[in-house]
N, C-alpha and C. Protein backbone atom coordinates (compact mmCIF):
# COMPACT_ATOMS: atom_id res chain seq x y z
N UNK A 1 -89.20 -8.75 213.20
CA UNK A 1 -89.64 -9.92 212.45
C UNK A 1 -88.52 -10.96 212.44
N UNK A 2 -88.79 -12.14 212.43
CA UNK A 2 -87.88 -12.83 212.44
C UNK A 2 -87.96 -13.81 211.42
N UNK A 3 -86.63 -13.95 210.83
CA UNK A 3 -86.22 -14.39 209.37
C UNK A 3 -85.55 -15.70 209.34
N UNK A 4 -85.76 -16.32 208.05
CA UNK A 4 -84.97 -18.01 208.20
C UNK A 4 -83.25 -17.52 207.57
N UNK A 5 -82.29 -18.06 207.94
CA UNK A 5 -81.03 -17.91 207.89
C UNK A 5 -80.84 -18.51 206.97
N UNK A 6 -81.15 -19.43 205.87
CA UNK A 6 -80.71 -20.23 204.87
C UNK A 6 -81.63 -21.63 204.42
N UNK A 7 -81.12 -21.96 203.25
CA UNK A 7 -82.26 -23.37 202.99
C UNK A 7 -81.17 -25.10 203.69
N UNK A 8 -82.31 -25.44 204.88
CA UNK A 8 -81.91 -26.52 205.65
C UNK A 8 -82.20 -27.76 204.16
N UNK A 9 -82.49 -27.57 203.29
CA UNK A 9 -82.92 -28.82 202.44
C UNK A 9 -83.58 -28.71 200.95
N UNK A 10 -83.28 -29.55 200.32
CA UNK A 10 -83.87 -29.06 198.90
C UNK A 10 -84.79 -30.91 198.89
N UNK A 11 -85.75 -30.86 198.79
CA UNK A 11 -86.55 -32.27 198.47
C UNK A 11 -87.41 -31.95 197.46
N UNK A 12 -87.25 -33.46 196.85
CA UNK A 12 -88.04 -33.68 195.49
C UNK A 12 -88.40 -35.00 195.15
N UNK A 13 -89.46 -35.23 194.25
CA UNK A 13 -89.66 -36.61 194.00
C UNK A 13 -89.20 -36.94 192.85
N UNK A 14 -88.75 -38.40 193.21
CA UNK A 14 -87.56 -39.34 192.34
C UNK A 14 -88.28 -40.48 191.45
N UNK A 15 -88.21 -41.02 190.68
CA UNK A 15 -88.33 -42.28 190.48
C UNK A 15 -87.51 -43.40 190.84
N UNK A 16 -86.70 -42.85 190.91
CA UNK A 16 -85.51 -43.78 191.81
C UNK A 16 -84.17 -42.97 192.40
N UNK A 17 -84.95 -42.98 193.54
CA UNK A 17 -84.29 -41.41 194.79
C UNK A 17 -82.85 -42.13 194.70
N UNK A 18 -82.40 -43.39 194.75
CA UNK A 18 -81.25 -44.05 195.18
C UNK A 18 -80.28 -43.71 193.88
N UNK A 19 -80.67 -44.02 192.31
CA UNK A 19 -80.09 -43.63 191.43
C UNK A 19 -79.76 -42.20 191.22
N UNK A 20 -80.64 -41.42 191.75
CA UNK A 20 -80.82 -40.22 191.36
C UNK A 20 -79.55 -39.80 192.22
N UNK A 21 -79.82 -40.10 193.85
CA UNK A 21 -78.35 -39.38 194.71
C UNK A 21 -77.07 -39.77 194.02
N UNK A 22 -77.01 -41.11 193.31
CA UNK A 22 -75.96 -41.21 193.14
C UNK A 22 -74.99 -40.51 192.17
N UNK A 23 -76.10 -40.17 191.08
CA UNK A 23 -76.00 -39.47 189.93
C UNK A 23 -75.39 -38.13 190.72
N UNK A 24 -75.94 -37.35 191.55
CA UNK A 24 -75.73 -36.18 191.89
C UNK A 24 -74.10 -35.82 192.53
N UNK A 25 -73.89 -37.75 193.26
CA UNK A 25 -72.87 -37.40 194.02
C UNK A 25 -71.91 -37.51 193.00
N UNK A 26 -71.78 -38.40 192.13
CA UNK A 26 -70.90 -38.94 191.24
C UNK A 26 -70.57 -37.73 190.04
N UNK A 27 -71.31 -36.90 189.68
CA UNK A 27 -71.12 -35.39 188.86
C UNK A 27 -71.34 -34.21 189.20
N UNK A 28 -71.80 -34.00 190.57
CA UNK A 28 -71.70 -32.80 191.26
C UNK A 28 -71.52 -32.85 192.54
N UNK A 29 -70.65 -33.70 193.01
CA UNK A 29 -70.06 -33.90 194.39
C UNK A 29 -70.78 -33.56 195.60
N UNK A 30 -72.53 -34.04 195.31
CA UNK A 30 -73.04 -33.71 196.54
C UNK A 30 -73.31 -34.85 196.99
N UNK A 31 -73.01 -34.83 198.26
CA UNK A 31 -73.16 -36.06 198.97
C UNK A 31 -74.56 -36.32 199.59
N UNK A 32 -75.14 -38.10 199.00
CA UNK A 32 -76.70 -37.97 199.79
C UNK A 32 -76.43 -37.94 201.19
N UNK A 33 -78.36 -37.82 201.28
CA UNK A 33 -78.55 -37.80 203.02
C UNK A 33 -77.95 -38.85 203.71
N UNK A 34 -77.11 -38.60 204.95
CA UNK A 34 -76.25 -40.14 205.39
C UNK A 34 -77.76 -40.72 206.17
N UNK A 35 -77.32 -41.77 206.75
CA UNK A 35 -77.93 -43.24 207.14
C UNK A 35 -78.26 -42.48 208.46
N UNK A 36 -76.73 -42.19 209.17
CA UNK A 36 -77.17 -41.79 210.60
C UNK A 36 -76.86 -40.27 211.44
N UNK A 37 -76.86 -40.37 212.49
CA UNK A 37 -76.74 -38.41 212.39
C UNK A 37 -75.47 -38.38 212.97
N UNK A 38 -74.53 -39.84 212.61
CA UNK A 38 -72.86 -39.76 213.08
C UNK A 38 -72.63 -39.18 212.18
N UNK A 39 -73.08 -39.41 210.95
CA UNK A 39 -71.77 -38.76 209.65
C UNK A 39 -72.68 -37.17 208.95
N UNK A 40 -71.92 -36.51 209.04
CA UNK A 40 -72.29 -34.95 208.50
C UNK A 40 -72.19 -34.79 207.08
N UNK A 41 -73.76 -34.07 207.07
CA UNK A 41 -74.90 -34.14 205.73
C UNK A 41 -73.82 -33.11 205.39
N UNK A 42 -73.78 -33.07 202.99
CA UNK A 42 -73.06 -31.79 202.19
C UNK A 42 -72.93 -30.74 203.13
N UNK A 43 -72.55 -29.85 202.88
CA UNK A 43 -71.89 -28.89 203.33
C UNK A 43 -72.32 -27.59 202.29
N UNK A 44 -72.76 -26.49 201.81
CA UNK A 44 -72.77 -25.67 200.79
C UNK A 44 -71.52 -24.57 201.13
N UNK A 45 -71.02 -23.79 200.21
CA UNK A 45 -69.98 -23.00 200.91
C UNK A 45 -71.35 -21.75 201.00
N UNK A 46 -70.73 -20.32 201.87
CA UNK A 46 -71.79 -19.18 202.08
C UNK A 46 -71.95 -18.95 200.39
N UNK A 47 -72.85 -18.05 200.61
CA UNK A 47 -72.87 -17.49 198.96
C UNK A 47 -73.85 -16.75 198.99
N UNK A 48 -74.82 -16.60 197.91
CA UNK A 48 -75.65 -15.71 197.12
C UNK A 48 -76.28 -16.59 197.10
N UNK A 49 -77.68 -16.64 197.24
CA UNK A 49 -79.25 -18.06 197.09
C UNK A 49 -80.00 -17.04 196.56
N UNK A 50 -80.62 -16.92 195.28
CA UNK A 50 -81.58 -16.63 194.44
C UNK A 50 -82.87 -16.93 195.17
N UNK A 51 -83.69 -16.91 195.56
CA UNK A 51 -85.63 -17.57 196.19
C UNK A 51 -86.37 -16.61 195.20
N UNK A 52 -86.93 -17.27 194.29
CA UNK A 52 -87.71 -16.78 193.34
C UNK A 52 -89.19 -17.14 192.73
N UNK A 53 -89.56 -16.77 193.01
CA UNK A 53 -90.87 -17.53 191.91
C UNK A 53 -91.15 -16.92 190.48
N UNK A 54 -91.41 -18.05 189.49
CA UNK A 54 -90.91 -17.36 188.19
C UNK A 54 -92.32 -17.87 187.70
N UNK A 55 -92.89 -16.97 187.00
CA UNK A 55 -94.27 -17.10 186.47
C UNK A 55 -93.74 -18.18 185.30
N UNK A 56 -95.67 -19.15 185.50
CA UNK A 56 -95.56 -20.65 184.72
C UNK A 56 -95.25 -20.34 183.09
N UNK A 57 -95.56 -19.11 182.66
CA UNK A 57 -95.09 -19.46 181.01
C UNK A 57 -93.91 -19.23 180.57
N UNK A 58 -93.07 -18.94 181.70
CA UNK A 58 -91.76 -19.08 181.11
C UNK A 58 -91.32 -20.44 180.93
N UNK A 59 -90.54 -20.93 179.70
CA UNK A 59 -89.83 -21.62 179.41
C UNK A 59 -88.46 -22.73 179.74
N UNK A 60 -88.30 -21.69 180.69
CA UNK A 60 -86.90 -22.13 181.29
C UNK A 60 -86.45 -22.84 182.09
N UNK A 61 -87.97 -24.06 182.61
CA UNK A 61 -87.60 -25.48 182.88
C UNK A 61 -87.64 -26.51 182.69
N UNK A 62 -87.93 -26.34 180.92
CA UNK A 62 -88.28 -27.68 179.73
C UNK A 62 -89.58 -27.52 180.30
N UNK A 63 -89.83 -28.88 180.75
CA UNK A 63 -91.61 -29.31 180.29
C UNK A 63 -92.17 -28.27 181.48
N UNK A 64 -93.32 -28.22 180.65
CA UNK A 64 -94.79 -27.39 181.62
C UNK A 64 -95.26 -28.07 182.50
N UNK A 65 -94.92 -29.50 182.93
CA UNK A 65 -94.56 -30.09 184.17
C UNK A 65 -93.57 -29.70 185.14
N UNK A 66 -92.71 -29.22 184.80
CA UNK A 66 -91.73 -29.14 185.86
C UNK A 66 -91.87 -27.45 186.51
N UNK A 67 -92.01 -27.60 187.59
CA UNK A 67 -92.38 -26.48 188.59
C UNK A 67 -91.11 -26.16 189.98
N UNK A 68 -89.93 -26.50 189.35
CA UNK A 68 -88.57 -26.27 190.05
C UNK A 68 -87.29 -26.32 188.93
N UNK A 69 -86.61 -25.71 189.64
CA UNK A 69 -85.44 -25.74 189.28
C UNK A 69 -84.45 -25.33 190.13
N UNK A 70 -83.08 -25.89 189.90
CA UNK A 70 -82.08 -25.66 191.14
C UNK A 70 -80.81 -24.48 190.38
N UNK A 71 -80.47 -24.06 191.10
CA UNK A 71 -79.05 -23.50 190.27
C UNK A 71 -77.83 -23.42 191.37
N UNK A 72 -76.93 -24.17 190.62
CA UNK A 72 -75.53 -24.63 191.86
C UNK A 72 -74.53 -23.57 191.56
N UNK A 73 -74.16 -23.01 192.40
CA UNK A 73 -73.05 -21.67 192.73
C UNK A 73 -71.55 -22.94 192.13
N UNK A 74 -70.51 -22.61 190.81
CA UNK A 74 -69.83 -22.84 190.90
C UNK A 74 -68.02 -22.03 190.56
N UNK A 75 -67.40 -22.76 191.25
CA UNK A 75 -66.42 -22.02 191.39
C UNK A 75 -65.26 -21.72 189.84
N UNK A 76 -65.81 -22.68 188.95
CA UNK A 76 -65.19 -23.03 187.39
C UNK A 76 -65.77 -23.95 186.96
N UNK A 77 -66.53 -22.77 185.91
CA UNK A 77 -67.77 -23.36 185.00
C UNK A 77 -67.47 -24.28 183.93
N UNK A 78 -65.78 -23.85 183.61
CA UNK A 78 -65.44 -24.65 182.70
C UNK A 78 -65.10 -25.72 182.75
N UNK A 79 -64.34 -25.90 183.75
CA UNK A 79 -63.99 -27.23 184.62
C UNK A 79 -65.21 -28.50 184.79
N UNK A 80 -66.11 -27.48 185.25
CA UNK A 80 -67.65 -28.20 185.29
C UNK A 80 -67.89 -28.83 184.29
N UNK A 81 -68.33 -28.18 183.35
CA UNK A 81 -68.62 -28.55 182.08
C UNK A 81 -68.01 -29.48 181.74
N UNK A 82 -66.75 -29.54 181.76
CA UNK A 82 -65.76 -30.55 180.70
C UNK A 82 -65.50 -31.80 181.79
N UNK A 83 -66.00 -31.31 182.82
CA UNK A 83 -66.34 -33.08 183.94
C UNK A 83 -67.24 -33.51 183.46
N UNK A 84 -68.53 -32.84 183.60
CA UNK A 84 -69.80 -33.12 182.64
C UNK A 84 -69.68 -33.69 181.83
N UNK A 85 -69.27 -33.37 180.48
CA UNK A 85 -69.57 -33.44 179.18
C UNK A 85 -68.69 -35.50 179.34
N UNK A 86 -67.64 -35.16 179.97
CA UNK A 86 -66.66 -36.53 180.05
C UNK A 86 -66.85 -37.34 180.45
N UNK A 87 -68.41 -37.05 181.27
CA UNK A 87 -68.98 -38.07 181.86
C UNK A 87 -70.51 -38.21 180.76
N UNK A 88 -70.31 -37.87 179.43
CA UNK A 88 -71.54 -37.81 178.75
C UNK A 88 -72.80 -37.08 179.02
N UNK A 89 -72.61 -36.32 179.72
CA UNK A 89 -73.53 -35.36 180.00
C UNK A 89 -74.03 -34.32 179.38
N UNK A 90 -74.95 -34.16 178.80
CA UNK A 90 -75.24 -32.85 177.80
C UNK A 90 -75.05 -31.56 178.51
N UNK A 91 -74.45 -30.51 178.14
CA UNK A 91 -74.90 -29.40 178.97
C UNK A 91 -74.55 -28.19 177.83
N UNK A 92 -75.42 -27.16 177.90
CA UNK A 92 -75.54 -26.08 177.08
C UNK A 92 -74.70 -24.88 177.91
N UNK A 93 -73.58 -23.91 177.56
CA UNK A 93 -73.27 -23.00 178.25
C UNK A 93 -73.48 -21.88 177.25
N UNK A 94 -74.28 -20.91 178.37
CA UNK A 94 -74.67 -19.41 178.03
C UNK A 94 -73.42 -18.62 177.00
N UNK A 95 -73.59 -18.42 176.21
CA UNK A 95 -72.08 -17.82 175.28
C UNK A 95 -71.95 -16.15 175.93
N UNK A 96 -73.00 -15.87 176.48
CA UNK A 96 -73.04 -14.64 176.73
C UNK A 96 -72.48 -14.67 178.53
N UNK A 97 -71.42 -13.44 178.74
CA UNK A 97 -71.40 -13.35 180.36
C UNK A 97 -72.05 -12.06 180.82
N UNK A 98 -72.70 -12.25 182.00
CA UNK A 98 -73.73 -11.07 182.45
C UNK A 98 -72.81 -10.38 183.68
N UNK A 99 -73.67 -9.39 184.28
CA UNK A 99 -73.11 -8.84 184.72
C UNK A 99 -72.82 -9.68 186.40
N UNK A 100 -73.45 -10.38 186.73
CA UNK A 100 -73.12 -11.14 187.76
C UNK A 100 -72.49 -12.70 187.44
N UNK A 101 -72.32 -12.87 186.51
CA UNK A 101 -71.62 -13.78 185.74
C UNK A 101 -72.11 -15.11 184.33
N UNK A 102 -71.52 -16.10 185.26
CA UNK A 102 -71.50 -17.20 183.61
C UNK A 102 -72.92 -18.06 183.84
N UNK A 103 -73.11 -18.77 183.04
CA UNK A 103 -74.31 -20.04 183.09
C UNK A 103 -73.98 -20.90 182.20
N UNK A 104 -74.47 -22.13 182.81
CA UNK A 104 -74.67 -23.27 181.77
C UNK A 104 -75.71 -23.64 182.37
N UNK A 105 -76.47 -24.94 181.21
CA UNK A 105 -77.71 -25.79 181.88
C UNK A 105 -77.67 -27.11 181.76
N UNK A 106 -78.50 -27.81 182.27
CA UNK A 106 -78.30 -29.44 182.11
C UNK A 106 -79.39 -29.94 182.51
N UNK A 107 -79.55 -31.10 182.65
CA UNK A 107 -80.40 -31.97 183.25
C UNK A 107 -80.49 -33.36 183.91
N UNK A 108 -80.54 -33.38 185.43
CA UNK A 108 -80.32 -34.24 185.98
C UNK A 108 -81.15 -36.16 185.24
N UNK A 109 -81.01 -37.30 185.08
CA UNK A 109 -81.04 -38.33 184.31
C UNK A 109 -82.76 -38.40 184.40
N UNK A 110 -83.37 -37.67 185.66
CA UNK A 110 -84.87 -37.84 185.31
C UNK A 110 -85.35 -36.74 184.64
N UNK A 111 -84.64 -35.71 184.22
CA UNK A 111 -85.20 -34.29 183.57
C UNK A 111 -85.40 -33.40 184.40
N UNK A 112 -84.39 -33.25 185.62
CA UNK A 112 -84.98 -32.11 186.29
C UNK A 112 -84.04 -31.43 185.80
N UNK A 113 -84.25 -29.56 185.83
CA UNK A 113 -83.46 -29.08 185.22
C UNK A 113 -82.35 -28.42 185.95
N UNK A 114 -81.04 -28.32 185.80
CA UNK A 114 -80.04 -27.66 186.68
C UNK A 114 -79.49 -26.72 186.01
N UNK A 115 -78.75 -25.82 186.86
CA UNK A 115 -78.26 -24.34 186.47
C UNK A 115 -77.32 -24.34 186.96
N UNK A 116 -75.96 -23.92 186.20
CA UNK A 116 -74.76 -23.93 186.58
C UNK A 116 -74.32 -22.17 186.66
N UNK A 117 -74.18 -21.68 187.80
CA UNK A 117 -73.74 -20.49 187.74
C UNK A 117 -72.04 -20.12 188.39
N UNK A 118 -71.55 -19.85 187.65
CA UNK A 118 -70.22 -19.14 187.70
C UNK A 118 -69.91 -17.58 188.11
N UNK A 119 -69.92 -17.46 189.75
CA UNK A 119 -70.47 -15.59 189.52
C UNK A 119 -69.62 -15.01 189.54
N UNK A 120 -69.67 -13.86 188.89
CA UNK A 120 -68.37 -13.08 188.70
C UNK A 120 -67.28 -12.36 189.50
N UNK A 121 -67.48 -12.95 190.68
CA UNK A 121 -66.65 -12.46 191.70
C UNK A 121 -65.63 -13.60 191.76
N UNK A 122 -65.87 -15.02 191.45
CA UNK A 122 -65.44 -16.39 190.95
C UNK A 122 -64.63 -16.56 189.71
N UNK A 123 -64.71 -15.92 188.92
CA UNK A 123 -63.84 -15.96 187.64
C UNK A 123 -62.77 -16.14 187.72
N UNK A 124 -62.42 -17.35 187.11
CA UNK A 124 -60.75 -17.67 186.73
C UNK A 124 -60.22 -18.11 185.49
N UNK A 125 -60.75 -16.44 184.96
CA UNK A 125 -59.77 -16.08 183.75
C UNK A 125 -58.48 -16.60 183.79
């Protein structure tokens, strides 16, 4: 059988795709799609990718509209956070650490919801 090697793309609809990249690049250092195919699209480092489907009555992407959610592999959650927060950003962090590690949550400026994971192989206690 033959299998896909990784996700080539994450797309979604914007109300304003242009504000929105910028938002993303400007507090989570992802860079939008470039203009031309001279300059080379983000980069993710390898990792762990979750592909899940999570039945609709769970809770855990605000409104009963929203039918995605992302969660970004990071290397210091705390660090994150306190870029976040300094940039006025609300974000809630999990008080609890699991066994594969930390979380926080947030929400990108149109309400989509993001997941900050810190995994425990990453910890810098």
């Amino acid at each position: 059988m033959h299998k896909v090697s990784g996700i080539g793309g994450f797309f979604f609809r914007a109300k304003d795709p242009d504000a929105i990249a910028r938002w993303y690049l400007d507090n989570l250092g992802i860079d939008p799609v470039p203009e031309t195919y001279d300059v080379q699209v983000w980069r993710q480092q390898a990792g762990e990718t979750v592909f899940t489907a999570m039945s609709e009555a769970l809770d855990q992407f605000g409104s009963p509209n929203t039918a995605w959610a992302i969660n970004f592999r990071v290397p210091d959650l705390d660090g994150m956070v306190e870029q976040l927060r300094a940039a006025g950003i609300e974000v809630a962090v999990d008080p609890e650490t699991y066994p594969n590690g930390r979380f926080a949550s947030l929400a990108d400026p149109e309400g989509n919801p993001i997941q900050l994971w810190q995994p425990d192989d990453e910890a810098t206690d």
